[in-house]
Structure formats: structure tokens, C-alpha cells
Protein backbone atom coordinates (compact mmCIF):
# COMPACT_ATOMS: atom_id res chain seq x y z
CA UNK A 1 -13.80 -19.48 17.93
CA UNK A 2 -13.09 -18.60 14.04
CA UNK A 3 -9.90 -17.75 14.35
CA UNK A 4 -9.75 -16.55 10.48
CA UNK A 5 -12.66 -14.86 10.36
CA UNK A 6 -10.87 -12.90 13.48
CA UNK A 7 -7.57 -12.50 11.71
CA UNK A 8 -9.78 -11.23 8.80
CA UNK A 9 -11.67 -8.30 10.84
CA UNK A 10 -8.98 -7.30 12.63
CA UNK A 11 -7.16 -6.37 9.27
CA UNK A 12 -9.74 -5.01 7.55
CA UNK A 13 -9.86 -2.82 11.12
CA UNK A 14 -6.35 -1.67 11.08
CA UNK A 15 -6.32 -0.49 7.32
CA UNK A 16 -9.74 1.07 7.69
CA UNK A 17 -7.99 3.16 10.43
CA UNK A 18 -4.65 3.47 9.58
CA UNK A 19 -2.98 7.13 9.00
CA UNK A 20 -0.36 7.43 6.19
CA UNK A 21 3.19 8.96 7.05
CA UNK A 22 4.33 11.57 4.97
CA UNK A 23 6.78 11.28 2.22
CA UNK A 24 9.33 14.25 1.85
CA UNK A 25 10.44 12.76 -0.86
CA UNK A 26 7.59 12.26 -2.91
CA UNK A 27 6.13 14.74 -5.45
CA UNK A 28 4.35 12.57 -7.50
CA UNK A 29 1.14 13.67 -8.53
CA UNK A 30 -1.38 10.97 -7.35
CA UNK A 31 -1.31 12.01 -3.98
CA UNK A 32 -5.22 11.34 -3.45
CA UNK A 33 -4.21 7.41 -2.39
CA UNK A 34 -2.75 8.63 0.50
CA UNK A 35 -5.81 9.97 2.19
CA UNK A 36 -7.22 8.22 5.01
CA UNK A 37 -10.47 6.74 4.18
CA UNK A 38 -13.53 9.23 4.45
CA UNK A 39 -16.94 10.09 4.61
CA UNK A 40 -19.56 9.53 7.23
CA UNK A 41 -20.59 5.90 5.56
CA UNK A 42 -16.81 4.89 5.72
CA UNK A 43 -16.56 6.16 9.23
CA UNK A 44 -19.66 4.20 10.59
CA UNK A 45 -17.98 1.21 9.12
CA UNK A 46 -15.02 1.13 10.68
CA UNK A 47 -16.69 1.53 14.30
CA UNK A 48 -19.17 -1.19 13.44
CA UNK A 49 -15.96 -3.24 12.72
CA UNK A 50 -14.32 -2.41 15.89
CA UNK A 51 -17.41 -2.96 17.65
CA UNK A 52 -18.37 -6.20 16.19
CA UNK A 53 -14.95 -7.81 16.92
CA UNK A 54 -14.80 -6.72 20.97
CA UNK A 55 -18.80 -8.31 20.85
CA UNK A 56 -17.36 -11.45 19.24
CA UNK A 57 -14.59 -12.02 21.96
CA UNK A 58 -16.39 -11.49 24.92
CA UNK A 59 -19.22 -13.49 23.52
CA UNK A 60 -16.78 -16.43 22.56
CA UNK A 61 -15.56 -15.88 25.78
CA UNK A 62 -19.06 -16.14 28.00
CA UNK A 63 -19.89 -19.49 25.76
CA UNK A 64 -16.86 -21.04 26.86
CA UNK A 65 -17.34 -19.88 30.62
CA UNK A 66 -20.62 -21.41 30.76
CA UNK A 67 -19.57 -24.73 28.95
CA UNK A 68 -17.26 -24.90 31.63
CA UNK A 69 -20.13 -24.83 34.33
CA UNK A 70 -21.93 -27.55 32.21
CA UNK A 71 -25.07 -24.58 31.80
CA UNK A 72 -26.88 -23.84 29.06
CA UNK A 73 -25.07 -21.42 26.94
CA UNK A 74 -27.53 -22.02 23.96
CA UNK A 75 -28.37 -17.85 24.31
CA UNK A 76 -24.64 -16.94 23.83
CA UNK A 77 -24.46 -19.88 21.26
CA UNK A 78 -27.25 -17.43 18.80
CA UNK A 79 -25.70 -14.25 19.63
CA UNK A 80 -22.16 -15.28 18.62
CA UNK A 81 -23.24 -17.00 15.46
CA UNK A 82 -25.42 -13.82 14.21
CA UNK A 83 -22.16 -11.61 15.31
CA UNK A 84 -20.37 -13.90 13.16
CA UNK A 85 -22.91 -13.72 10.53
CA UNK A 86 -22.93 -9.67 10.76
CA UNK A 87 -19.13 -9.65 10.60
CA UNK A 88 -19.15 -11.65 7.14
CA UNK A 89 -21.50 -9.51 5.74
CA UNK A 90 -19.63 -6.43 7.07
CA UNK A 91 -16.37 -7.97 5.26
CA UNK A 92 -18.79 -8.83 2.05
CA UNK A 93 -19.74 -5.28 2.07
CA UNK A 94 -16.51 -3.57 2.08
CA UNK A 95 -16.31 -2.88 -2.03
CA UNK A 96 -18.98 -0.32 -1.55
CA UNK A 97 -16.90 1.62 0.59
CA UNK A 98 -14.25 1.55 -1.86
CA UNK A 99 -16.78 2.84 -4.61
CA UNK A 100 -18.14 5.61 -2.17
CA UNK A 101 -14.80 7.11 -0.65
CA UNK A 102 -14.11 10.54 -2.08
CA UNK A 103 -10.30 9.46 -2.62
CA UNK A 104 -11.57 6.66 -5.12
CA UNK A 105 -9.23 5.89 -7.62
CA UNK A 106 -10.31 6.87 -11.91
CA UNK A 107 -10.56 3.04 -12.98
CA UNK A 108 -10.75 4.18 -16.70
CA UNK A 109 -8.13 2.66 -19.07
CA UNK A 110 -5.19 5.04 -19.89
CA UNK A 111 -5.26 3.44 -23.62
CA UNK A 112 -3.26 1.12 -25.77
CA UNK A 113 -0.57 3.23 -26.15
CA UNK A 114 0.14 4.29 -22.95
CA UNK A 115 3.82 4.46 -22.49
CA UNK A 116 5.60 1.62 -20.34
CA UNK A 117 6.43 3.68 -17.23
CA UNK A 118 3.01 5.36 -17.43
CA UNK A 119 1.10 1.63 -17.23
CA UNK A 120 3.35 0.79 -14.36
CA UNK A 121 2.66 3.96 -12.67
CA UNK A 122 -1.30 3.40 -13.46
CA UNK A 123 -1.77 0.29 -11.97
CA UNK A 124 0.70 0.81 -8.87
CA UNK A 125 -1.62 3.86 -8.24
CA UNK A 126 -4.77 1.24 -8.02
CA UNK A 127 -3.08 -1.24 -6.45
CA UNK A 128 -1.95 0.49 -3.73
CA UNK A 129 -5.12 2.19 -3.60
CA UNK A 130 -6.46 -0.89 -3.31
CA UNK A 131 -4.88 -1.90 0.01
CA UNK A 132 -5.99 1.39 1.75
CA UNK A 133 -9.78 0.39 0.53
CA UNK A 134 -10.10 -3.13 0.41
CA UNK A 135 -7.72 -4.22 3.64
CA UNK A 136 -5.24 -6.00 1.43
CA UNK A 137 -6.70 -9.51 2.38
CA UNK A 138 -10.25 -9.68 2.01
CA UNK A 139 -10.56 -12.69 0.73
CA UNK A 140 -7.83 -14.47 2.57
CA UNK A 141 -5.97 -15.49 -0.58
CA UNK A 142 -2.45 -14.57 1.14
CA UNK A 143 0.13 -15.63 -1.47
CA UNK A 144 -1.14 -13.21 -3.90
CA UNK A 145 -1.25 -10.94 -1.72
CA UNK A 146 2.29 -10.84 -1.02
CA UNK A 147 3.22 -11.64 -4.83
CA UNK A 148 1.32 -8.56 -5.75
CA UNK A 149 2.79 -6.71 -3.26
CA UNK A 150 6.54 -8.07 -4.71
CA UNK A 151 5.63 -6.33 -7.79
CA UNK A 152 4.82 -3.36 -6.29
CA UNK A 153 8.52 -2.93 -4.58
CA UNK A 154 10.40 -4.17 -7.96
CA UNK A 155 8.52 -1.89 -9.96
CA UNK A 156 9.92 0.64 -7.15
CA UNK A 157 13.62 -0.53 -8.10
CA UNK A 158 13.25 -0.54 -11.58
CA UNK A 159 11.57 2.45 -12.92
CA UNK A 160 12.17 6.21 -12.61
CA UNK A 161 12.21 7.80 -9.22
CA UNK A 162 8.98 9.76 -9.95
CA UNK A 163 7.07 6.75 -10.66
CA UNK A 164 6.05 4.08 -8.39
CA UNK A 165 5.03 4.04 -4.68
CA UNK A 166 7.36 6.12 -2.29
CA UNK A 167 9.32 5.19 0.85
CA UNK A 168 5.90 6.78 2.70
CA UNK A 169 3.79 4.12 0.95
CA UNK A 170 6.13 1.07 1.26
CA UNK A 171 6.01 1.49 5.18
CA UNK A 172 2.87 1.88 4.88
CA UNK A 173 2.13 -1.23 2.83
CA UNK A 174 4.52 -3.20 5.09
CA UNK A 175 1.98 -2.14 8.49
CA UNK A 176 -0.85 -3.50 6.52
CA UNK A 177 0.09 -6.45 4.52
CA UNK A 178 2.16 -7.65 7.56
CA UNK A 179 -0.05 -8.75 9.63
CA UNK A 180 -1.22 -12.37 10.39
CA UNK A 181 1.26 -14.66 8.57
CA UNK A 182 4.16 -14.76 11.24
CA UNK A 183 4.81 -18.15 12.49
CA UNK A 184 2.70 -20.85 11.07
CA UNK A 185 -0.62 -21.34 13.02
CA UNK A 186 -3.79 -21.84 13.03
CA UNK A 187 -3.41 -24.06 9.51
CA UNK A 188 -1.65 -22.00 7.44
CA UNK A 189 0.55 -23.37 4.56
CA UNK A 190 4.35 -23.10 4.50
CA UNK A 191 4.12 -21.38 1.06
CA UNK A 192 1.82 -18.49 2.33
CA UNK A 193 4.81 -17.92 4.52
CA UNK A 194 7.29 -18.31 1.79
CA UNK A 195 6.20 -15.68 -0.51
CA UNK A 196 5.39 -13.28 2.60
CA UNK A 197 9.74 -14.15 3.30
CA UNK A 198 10.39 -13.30 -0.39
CA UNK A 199 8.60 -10.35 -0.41
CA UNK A 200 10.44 -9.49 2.72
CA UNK A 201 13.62 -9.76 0.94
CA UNK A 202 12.99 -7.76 -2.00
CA UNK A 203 11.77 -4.82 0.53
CA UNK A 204 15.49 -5.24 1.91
CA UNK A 205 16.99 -5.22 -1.57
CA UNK A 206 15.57 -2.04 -2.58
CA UNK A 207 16.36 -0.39 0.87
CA UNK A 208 19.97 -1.82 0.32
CA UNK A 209 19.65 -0.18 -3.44
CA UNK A 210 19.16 3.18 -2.01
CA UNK A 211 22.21 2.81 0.95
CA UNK A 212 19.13 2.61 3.86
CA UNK A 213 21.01 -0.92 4.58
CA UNK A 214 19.22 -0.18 8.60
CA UNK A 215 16.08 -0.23 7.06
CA UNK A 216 17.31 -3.39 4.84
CA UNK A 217 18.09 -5.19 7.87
CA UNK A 218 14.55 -3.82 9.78
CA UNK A 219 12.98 -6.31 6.74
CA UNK A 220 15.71 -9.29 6.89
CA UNK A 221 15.20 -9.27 10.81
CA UNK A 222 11.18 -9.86 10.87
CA UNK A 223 12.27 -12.81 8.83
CA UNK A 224 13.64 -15.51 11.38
CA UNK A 225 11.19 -16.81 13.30
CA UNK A 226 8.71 -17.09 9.82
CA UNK A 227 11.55 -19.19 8.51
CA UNK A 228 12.46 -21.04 11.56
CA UNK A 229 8.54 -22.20 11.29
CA UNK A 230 9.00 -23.34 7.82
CA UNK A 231 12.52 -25.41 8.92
CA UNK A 232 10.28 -27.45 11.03
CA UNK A 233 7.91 -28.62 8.39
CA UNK A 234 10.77 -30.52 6.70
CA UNK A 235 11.88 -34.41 7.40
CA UNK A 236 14.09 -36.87 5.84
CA UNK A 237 10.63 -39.22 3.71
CA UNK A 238 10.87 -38.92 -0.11
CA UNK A 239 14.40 -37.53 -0.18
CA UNK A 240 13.36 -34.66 2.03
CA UNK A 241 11.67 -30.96 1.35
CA UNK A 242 9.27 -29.10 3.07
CA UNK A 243 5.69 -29.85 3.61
CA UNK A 244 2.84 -27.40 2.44
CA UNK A 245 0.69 -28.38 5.10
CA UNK A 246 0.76 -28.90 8.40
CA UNK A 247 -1.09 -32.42 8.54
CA UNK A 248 2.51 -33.32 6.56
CA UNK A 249 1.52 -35.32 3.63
CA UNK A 250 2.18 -33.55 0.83
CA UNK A 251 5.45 -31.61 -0.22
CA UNK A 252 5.13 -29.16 -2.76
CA UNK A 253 7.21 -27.80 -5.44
CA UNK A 254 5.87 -24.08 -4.97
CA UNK A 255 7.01 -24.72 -1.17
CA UNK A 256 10.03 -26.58 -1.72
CA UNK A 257 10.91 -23.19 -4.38
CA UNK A 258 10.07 -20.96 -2.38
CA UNK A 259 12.48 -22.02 0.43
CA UNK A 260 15.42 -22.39 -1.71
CA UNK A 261 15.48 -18.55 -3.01
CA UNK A 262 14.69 -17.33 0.75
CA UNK A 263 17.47 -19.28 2.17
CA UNK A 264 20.07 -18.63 -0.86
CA UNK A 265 19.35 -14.85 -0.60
CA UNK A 266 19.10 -14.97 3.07
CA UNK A 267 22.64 -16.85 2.85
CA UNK A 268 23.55 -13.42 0.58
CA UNK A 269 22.41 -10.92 2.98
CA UNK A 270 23.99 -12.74 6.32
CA UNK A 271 26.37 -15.02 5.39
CA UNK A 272 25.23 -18.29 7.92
CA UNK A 273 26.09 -21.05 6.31
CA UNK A 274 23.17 -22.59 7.52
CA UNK A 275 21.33 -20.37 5.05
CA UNK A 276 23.56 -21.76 2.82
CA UNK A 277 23.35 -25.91 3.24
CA UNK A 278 19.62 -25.26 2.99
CA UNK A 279 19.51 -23.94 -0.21
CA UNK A 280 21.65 -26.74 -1.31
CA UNK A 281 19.22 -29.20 0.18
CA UNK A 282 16.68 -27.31 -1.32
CA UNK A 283 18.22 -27.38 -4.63
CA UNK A 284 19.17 -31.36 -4.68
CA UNK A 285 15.18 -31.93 -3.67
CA UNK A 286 13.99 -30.53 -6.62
CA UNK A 287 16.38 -31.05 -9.65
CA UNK A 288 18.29 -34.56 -8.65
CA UNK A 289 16.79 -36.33 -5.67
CA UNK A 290 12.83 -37.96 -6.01
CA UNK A 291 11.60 -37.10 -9.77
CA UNK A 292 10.15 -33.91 -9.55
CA UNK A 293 12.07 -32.46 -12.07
CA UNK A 294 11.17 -33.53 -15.80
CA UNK A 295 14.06 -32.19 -18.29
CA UNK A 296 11.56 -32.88 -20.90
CA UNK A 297 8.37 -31.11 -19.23
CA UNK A 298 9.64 -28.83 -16.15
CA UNK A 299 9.03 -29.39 -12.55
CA UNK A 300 6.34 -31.10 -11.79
CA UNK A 301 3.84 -30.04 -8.72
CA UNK A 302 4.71 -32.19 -5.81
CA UNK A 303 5.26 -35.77 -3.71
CA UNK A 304 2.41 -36.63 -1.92
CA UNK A 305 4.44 -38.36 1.13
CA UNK A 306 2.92 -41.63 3.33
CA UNK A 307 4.86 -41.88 5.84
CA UNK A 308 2.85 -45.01 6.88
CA UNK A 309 4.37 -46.82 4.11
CA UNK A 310 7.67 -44.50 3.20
CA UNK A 311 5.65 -44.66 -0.72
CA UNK A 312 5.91 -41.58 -2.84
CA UNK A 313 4.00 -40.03 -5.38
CA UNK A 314 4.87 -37.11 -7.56
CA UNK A 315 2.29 -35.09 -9.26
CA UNK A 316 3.33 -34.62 -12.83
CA UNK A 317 0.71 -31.43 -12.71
CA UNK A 318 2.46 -28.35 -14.52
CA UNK A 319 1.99 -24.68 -13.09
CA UNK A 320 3.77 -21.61 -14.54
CA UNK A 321 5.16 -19.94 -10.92
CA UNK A 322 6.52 -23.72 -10.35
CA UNK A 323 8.55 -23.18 -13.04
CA UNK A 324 9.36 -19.38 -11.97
CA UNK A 325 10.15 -18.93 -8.06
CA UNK A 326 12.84 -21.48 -8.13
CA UNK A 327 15.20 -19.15 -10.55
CA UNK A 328 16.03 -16.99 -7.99
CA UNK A 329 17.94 -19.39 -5.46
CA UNK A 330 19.34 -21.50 -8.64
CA UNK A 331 21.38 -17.95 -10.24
CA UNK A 332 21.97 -16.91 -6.04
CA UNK A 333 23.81 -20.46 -5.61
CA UNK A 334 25.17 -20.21 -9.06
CA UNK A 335 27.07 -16.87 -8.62
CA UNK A 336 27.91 -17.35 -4.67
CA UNK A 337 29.28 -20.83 -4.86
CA UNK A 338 30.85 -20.46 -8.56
CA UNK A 339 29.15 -23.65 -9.43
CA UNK A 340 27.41 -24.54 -13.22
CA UNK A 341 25.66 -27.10 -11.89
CA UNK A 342 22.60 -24.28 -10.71
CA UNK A 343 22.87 -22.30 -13.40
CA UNK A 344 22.62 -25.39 -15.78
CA UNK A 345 19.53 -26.19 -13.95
CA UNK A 346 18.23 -22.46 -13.79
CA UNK A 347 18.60 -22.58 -17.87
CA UNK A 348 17.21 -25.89 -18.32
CA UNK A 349 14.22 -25.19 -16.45
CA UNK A 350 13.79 -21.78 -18.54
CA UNK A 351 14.07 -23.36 -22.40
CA UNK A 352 11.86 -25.87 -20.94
CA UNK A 353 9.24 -23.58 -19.70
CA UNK A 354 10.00 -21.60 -22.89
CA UNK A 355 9.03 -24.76 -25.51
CA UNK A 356 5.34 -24.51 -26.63
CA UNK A 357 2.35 -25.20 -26.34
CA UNK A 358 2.20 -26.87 -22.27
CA UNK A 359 2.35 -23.01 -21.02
CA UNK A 360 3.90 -20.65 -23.48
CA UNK A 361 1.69 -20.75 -26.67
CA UNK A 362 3.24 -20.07 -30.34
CA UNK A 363 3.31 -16.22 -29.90
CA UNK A 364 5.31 -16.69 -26.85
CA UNK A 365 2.17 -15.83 -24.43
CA UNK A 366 2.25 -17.38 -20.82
CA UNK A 367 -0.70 -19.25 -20.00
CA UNK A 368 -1.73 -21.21 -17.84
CA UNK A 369 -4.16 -24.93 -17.82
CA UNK A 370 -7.13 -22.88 -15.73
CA UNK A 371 -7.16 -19.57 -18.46
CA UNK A 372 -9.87 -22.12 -20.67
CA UNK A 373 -12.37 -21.47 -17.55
CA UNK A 374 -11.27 -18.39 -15.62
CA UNK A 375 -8.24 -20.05 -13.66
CA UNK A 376 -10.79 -23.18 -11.78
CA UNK A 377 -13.47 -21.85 -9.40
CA UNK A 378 -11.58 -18.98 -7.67
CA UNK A 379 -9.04 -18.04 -10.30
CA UNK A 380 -5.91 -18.38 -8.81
CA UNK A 381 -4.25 -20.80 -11.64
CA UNK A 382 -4.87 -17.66 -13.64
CA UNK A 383 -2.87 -15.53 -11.29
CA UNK A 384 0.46 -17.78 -11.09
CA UNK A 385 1.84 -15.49 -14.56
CA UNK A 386 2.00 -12.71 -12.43
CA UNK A 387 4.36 -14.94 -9.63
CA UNK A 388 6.53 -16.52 -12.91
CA UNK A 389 7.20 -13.02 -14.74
CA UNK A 390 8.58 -11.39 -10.89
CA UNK A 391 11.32 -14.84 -10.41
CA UNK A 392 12.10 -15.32 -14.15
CA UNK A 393 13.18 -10.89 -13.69
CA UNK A 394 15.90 -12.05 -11.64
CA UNK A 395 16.92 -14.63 -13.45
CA UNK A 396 17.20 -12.40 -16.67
CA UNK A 397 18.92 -10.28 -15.23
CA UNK A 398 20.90 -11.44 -12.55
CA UNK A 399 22.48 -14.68 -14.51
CA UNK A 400 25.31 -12.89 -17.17
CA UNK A 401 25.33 -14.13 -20.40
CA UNK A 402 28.13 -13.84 -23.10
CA UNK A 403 28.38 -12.10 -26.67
CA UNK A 404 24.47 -12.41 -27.53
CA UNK A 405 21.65 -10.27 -27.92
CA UNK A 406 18.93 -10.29 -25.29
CA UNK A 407 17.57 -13.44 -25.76
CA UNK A 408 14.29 -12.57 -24.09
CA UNK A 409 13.16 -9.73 -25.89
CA UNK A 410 10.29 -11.28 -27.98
CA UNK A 411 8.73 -12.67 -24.48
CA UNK A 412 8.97 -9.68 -22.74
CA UNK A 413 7.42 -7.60 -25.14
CA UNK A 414 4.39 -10.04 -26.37
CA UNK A 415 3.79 -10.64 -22.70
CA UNK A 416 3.93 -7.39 -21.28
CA UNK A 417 1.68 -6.16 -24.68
CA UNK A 418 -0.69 -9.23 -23.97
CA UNK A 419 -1.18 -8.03 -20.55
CA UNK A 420 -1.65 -5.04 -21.07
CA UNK A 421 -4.91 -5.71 -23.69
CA UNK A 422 -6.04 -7.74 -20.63
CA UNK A 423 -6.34 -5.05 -18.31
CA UNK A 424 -8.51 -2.61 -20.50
CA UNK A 425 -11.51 -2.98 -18.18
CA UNK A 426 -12.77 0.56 -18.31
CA UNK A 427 -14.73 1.14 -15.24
CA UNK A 428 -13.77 -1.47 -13.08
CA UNK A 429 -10.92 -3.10 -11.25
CA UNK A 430 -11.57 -6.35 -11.83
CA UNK A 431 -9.04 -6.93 -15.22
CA UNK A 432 -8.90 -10.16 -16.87
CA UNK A 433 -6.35 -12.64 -15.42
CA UNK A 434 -6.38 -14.43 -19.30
CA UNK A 435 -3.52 -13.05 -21.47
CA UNK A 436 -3.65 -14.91 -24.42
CA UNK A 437 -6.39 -13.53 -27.17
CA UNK A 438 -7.40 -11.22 -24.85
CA UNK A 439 -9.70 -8.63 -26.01
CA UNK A 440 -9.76 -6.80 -22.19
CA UNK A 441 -12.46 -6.45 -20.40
CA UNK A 442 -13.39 -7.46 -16.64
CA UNK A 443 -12.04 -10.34 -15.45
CA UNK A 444 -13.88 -13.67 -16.54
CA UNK A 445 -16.31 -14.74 -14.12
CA UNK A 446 -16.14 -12.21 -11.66
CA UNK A 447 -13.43 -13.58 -9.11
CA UNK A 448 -12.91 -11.54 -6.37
CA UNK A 449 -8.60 -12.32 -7.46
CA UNK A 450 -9.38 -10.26 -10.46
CA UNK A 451 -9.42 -7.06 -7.59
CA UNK A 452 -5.87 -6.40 -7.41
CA UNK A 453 -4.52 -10.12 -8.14
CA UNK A 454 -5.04 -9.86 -12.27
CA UNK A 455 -3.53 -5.76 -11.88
CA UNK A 456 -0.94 -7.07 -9.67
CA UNK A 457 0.07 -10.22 -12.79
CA UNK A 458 -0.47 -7.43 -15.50
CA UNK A 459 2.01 -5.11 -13.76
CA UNK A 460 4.89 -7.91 -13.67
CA UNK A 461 4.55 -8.10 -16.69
CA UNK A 462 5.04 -4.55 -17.69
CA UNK A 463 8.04 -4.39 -14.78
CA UNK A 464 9.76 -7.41 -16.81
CA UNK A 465 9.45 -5.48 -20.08
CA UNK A 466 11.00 -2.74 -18.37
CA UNK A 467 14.05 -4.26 -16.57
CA UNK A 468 14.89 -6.17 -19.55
CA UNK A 469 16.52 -3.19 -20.68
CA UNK A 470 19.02 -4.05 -17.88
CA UNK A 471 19.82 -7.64 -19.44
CA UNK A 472 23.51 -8.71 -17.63
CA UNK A 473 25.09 -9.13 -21.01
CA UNK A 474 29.40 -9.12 -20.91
């Protein structure tokens, strides 16, 4: 049985049906995201959905019953493949609903000038919008997903109360982006998982912002057994870390990162110690302990493990969010333990990123290797900017710095400007995921990521501009 193409449907289902809770709260003028989808087309859909998955199980299910009876099943064989086939069209199709509902969101550009809050609260509009229409996944590309959706709750924290999505939509996000990605199965990556955790976490620190600490701990709770899962993808070959897949042969950075700021911050919120002497390991793996760290370059990708011969390999590859997520757990162990040695580290690994032209070019412009050809065939190296500006936020802010001017002021701004050029794509969603000499326009080459996943890197950028205003200077 496709299992994925399952998980995939089933989504899609449950957003094409869902009913939005009202916000008491909420006055904001864009209220037309909230509506259920409409129309007659939309409604056929969702049936045809419904219908289509119950037809797939039970003829998955009659297959295997009559390959247990050694009969010829070649009938069922047909009629689950073209159900199969049907449902992949049906999930190919689903943009057209977006451009037909009623409650479609006004893609044109707001204009260069638009004020800071006024871009955030533009493309938080779309992207939300964009998980009611498009089912949040439908392309499977989970981790930006749940980075996009990380953006969307710190631009909640940051900005005025009457921008941003509400408490209404938050819950709302959190039914529809939460499903699948609970305990790893069915080959999914112990990164996917990570960023789903961190997400998780910054849900829980703007509950905890606004003295909703139940709520908080609602988030922290679904937590455990994702990072239990993650836990057991770790062993003791090339100095240890986590694996990013579960055939265990390679452990990447982005993993390896990503662990180290859940379990610091988890070790914040709960106090476990175990939390704790995680993030520590976590730590030592990257900066001191097998070569992944280059003071000269940045972190490097990865150790491809062989656990046949104990040999390691790093990948000296260089990728902005490696260089990003890590920040988080570094300035968390820094200011919980009282120790330099992570906030050394967290700085080193910033003026490193920061040094032209690997990817930061002389304007002070993020980039990244893939923005030459549209990010590689599906653009996601052109969406790890987005990941980078969210981590390096809390960095900037959280990590206190003494007697100086904001340091960062320059990058925010020609970032946040940069991005902003990049998302005039008047008429469509699908904004360029390219920042430097951008002239706007729809995303190069058409990749689906360009949806939501080059609004979602666009509006961390504009978040970062914002919150730098809140610079921890003493």
C-alpha cells in the first residue's frame, strides 16, 4: 500500500473539511481566510477525496486477501493502481480549487513601500490562506512546512496585536499542520521531526508570552514521544549524533542542530536534566568532537557513518540553515549553564556565516549555492534563508551584548528589503525564493516550494527586521 500517498489524501481531506473556531479576540480585518472552503466545485472535491481514499483501503485490502489464497487478484491489482492514479491527479488538481474558492486571497503586491508590519501582515494573510486551500503539505516537503509555519507564530510574538494570525487561527493551523509526522515511520527523516519539535516549542513560547502557560504545556506535551523517536536514531560511531535516516548511515548537521535547540529549550521549559546532557552531547558533536565544525568556513553538512568499518566522512558542503538552527540551543546552554564556551561558539559560527562571499554576498544578502539555478531541481536550497533568518532571531536577541550599537542592523535591513523585491509577483503566489538582484517576479522555474515556502522565507525576513528593534543590548 502507498502509505504516503495515504498520509497525503487524508490531509488534504481534513483541511478541505475542517471548520474554523472563532476568535473573540480578533478584529482584524481579513476575516475572509477564515471561511470554510466553498462552492459546489470545492464541495464535489472534497467527497471525491473522501471517497477515493475508503475505495483505496478496501481495495488494498481485497488484493492482499486474495494473495493470501494464492488467487488471481490481477482485477483488484488495475482497480487499485487507477484509484491511485485518480488520487494523484485529484492532489495535482487541488490549485484550481484554490483559484476558484470565493474566499481567494488578492495576490497583488501591496508595493515597495509598504510599511514593515503591513508586509508581515500581507503575507501571513496568504500564508495562512494557503493552508486552508492547499492542505498545508501537498507536496510532502514537511520541513518547510513546519519552518514556514515557525514564522507564522514569531511574527505572532513580535508584531502588534492587530496584526498577525489570532489564537483562532493558530489552533487551527496546529489541527492541520499536525498531522502525520509523530513518531518516525514509514521512512521519515529525523529532521522532518525536528523542525515539527521546534515549531512546537515556539507555539509554547508565545502561549507562555501571553500567561496561557496550560496551553504552553498542551504544545510541550505532544512533544515526547516525537523526541523519544529521534533519541533512538543516535549511537556512539563518529563521536556520536543523530542519524537523518533511518537506514543509519549518514548523520547530519541540520539533524544533529536541530536536536540540540529542542532539547536545550525543552531542558528550559521542564527542567530534566536529561534534556539537559543532550544538548551538551549535542553541542560537543558539532563544535569539538569529529570535524564538522570549520572556524574558518562554518559547519559543514554531515558524517557519512560506516559502521562496517567505524570510517568517517564529513561533508564539507555549506548550507545557510546549517549555520542558523544551531544558535538557538548554543545562547539556551549559554545563559542556563553560565558557560562562554556556547556563546563563543554561537558568535563564531555567526562572524563566520557573516564573512563574504560563501553565503552572504558584499551587500550583506543571504544566499545560498542553488539561487544560480532556482535552488537544484525542487528548490529547497533556495528556501533554507527563510530557516537561517527564524534561528539567527533568537540569537540576536536572546544573547546580551555590552555598550554597542546593534551590530546587525545593516543585515536586517538589506535582507528584509531584498526579500521583499523578491516577493513582488503580482498575480501569483509563487514569489521568487532568490534574494540577491532580485527584480521580483514569480518564483524561478515554477517550483511548487515557491507556494508558500518562498512567502514563508520572505516573511522571516521581514519578522527579523522587525524584532531587531528588540536587540538585548545592557
Amino acid at each position: 500500500m502507498d502509505l504516503e500517498l495515504m498520509r497525503k489524501i487524508w490531509k488534504i481531506s481534513r483541511c478541505l473539511w475542517r471548520r474554523v473556531p472563532d476568535d473573540p479576540d480578533d478584529d482584524k480585518p481579513y476575516r475572509h481566510m477564515q471561511r470554510p472552503l466553498s462552492g459546489s466545485f470545492a464541495n464535489t472535491y472534497k467527497y471525491l477525496l473522501f471517497v477515493l481514499l475508503i475505495l483505496l483501503v478496501l481495495l488494498d485490502s481485497a488484493s492482499q486477501f486474495f494473495f493470501s489464497l494464492s488467487l488471481s487478484s490481477s482485477l483488484f491489482l488495475v482497480l487499485e493502481m487507477t484509484t491511485r492514479f485518480a488520487m494523484r491527479a485529484a492532489a495535482v488538481a487541488l490549485p484550481a480549487i484554490f483559484a476558484s474558492s470565493s474566499a481567494a486571497l488578492d495576490f497583488n503586491y501591496p508595493g515597495a513601500d509598504t510599511a514593515l508590519p503591513d508586509r508581515i501582515q500581507w503575507l501571513t494573510e496568504g500564508l495562512v490562506q494557503a493552508c486552508n486551500f492547499t492542505a498545508c503539505q501537498m507536496w510532502d516537503l514537511d520541513w518547510i512546512d513546519y519552518a514556514t509555519l515557525d514564522g507564522l507564530i514569531a511574527g505572532k510574538t513580535y508584531i502588534p496585536s492587530d496584526y498577525g494570525v489570532g489564537t483562532g487561527d493558530l489552533e487551527q493551523i496546529k489541527s492541520c499542520w499536525g498531522v502525520g509526522l509523530g513518531e518516525l515511520n514509514n521512512g521519515q527523516y529525523s529532521d522532518d521531526v525536528g523542525w515539527k519539535m521546534t515549531t512546537w516549542l515556539t507555539a509554547a513560547d508565545y502561549y507562555n508570552s501571553t500567561g496561557d502557560t496550560d496551553t504552553a504545556d498542551s504544545w510541550i506535551n505532544d512533544i515526547t514521544p516525537w523526541y523519544a523517536g529521534v533519541v533512538a536514531m543516535r549511537d556512539d560511531l563518529c563521536g556520536g549524533g543523530i542519524y537523518w535516516e533511518q537506514g543509519h548511515n549518514y548523520k547530519a548537521t541540520i539533524s544533529n542542530s536541530l536536536f540540540l535547540s529542542v532539547s536545550a529549550r525543552l531542558y528550559e521549559y521542564t527542567g530534566n536534566t536529561t534534556y539537559l546532557d543532550n544538548a551538551v552531547t549535542a553541542a560537543n558533536f558539532l563544535f569539538q568532537d569529529n570535524g564538522v565544525w570549520d572556524s574558518t568556513k562554518g559547519l559543514g553538512d554531515g558524517i557519512t557513518a560506516n559502521s562496517s568499518t567505524g570510517e568517517c566522512s564529513v561533508s564539507p558542503s555549506l548550507f545557510t540553515y546549517n549555520q542558523g538552527v544551531s544558535l538557538d540551543g548554543l545562547v539556551s546552554l549559554a545563559l542556563t549553564q553560565q558557560n562562554t564556551t556556547y556563546s563563543d561558539w554561537a558568535t563564531a559560527l555567526v562572524n563566520v556565516f557573516m564573512t563574504p562571499p560563501t553565503l552572504i554576498d558584499y551587500n550583506g544578502v543571504v544566499h545560498e549555492g542553488g539561487d544560480s539555478n532556482s535552488g537544484g531541481s525542487d528548490g529547497q536550497g533556495s528556501m533554507f534563508k527563510g530557516a537561517y533568518m527564524n534561528h539567527f532571531r533568537t540569537y540576536m536577541e536572546r544573547l546580551p551584548l555590552t555598550n554597542v550599537t546593534n551590530p546587525y542592523a545593516n543585515f536586517t535591513n538589506n535582507n528584509a528589503e531584498a526579500a521583499w523585491v523578491a516577493a513582488d509577483a503580482t498575480g501569483s503566489w509563487q514569489m521568487s525564493t532568490i534574494w540577491i538582484n532580485s527584480t521580483g517576479g514569480a518564483n524561478p522555474g515554477g517550483s511548487p516550494v515557491g507556494q508558500w515556502g518562498g512567502a514563508g522565507s520572505i516573511l522571516a525576513a521581514q519578522v527579523l527586521e522587525y524584532a531587531q528593534g528588540k536587540l538585548h543590548i545592557s
